[in-house]
C-alpha atoms as a PDB file:
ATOM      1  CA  UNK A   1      12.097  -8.933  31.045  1.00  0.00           C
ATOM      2  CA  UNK A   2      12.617  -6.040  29.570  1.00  0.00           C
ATOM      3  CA  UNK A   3      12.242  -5.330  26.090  1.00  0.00           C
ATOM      4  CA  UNK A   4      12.882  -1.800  24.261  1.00  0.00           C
ATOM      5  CA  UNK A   5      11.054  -0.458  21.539  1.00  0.00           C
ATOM      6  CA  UNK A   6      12.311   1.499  18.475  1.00  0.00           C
ATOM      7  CA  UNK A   7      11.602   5.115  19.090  1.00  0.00           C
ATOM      8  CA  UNK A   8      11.646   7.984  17.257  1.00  0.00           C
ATOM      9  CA  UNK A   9      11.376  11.989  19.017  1.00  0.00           C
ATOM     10  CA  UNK A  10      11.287  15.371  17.097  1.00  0.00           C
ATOM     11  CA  UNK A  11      10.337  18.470  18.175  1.00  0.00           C
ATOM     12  CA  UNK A  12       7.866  20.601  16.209  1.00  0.00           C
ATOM     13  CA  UNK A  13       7.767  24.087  15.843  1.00  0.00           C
ATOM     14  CA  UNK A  14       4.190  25.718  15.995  1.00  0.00           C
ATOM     15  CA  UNK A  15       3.167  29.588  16.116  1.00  0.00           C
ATOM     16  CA  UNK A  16       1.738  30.485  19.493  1.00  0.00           C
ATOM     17  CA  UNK A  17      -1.215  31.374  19.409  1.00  0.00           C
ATOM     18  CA  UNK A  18      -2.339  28.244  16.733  1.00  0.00           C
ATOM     19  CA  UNK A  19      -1.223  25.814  20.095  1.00  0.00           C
ATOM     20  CA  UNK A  20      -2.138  22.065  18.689  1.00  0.00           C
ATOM     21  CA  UNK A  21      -2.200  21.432  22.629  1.00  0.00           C
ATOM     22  CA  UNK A  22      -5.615  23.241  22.152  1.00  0.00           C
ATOM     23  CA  UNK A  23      -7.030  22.104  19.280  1.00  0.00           C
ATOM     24  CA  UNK A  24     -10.269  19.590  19.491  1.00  0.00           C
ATOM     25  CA  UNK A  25      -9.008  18.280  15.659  1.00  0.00           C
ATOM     26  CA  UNK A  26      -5.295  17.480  16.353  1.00  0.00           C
ATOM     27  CA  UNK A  27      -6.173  15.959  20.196  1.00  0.00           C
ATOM     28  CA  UNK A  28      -8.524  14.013  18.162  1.00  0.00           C
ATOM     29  CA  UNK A  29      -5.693  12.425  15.987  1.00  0.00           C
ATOM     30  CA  UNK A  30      -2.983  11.999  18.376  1.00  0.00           C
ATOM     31  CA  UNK A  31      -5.792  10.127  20.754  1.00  0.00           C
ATOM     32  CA  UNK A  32      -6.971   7.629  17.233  1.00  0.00           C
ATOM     33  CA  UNK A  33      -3.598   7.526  16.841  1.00  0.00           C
ATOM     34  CA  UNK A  34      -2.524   6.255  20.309  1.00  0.00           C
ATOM     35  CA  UNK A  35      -5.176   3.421  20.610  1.00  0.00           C
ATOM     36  CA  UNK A  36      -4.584   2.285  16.975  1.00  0.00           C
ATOM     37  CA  UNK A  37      -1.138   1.290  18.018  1.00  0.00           C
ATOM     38  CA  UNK A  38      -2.299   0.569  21.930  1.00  0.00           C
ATOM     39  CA  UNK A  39      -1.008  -2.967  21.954  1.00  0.00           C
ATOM     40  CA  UNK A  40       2.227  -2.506  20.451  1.00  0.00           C
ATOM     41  CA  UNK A  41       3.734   1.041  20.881  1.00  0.00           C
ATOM     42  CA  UNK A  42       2.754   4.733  22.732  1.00  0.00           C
ATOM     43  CA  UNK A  43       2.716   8.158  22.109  1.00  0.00           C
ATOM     44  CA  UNK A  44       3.490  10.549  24.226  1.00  0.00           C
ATOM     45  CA  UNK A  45       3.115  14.725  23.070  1.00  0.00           C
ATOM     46  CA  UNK A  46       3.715  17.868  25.466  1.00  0.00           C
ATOM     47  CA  UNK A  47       5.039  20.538  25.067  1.00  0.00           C
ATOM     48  CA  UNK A  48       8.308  22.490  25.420  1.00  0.00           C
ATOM     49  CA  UNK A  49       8.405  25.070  28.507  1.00  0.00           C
ATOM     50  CA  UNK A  50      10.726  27.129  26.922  1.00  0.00           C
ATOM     51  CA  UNK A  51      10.257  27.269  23.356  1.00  0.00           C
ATOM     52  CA  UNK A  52       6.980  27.639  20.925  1.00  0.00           C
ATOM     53  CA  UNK A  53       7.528  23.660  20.208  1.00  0.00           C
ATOM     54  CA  UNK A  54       5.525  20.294  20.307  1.00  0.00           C
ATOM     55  CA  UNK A  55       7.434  17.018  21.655  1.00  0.00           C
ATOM     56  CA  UNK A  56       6.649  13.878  20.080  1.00  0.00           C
ATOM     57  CA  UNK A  57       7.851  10.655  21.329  1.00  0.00           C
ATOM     58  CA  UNK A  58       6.727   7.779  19.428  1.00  0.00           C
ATOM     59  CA  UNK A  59       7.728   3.523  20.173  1.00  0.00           C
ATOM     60  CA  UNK A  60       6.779   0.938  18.453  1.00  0.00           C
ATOM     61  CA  UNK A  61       7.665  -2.584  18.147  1.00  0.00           C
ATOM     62  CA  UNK A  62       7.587  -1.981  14.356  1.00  0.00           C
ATOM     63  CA  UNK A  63      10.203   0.128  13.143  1.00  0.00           C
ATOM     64  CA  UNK A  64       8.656   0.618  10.018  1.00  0.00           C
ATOM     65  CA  UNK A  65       5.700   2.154  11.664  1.00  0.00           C
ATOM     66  CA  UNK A  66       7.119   5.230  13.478  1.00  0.00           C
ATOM     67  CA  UNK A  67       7.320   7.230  10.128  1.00  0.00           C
ATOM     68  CA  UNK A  68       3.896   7.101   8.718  1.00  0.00           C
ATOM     69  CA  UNK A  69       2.514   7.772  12.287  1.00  0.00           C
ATOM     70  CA  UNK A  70       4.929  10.691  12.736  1.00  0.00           C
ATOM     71  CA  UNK A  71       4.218  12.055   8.963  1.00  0.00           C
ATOM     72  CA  UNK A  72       0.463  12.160   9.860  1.00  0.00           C
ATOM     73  CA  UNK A  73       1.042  13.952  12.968  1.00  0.00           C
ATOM     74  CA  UNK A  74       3.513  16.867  11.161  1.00  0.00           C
ATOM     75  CA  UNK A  75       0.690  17.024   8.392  1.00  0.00           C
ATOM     76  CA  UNK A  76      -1.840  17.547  11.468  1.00  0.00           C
ATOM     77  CA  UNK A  77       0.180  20.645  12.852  1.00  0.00           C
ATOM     78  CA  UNK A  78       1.625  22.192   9.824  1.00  0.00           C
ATOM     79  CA  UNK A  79      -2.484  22.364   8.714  1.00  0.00           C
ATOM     80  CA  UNK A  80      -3.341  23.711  12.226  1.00  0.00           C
END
């Protein structure tokens, strides 16, 4: 049966050439990240095509725990 998930996607605006895509530190977060919440929620980042942007798609069965994951991964890029 299926069962959805709360989920939460924003894009995030990044200067070119500082591409978080490409950056061993903020890889490094989104992957401790992912398997922190492994058994109950996913993260998914690519980016745009178009646009200089970063999409973030975040589930979890835990409402409440979308924001603090999504806070840490802003903090991540704005420091990039």
């Amino acid at each position: 049966v299926f069962e959805p998930f709360p989920q939460k996607l924003v894009n995030l605006k990044f200067e070119p050439e500082n591409d978080p895509l490409e950056n061993l530190e903020f890889t490094k977060t989104i992957e401790k990240l992912s398997s922190k919440i492994a058994n109950s929620g996913e993260i998914l980042v690519r980016k745009s095509g178009t646009e200089p942007v970063i999409r973030i798609m975040i589930q979890h069965s835990n409402s409440k725990m979308i924001a603090p994951i999504l806070k840490e991964i802003e903090n991540k890029i704005s420091n990039l």
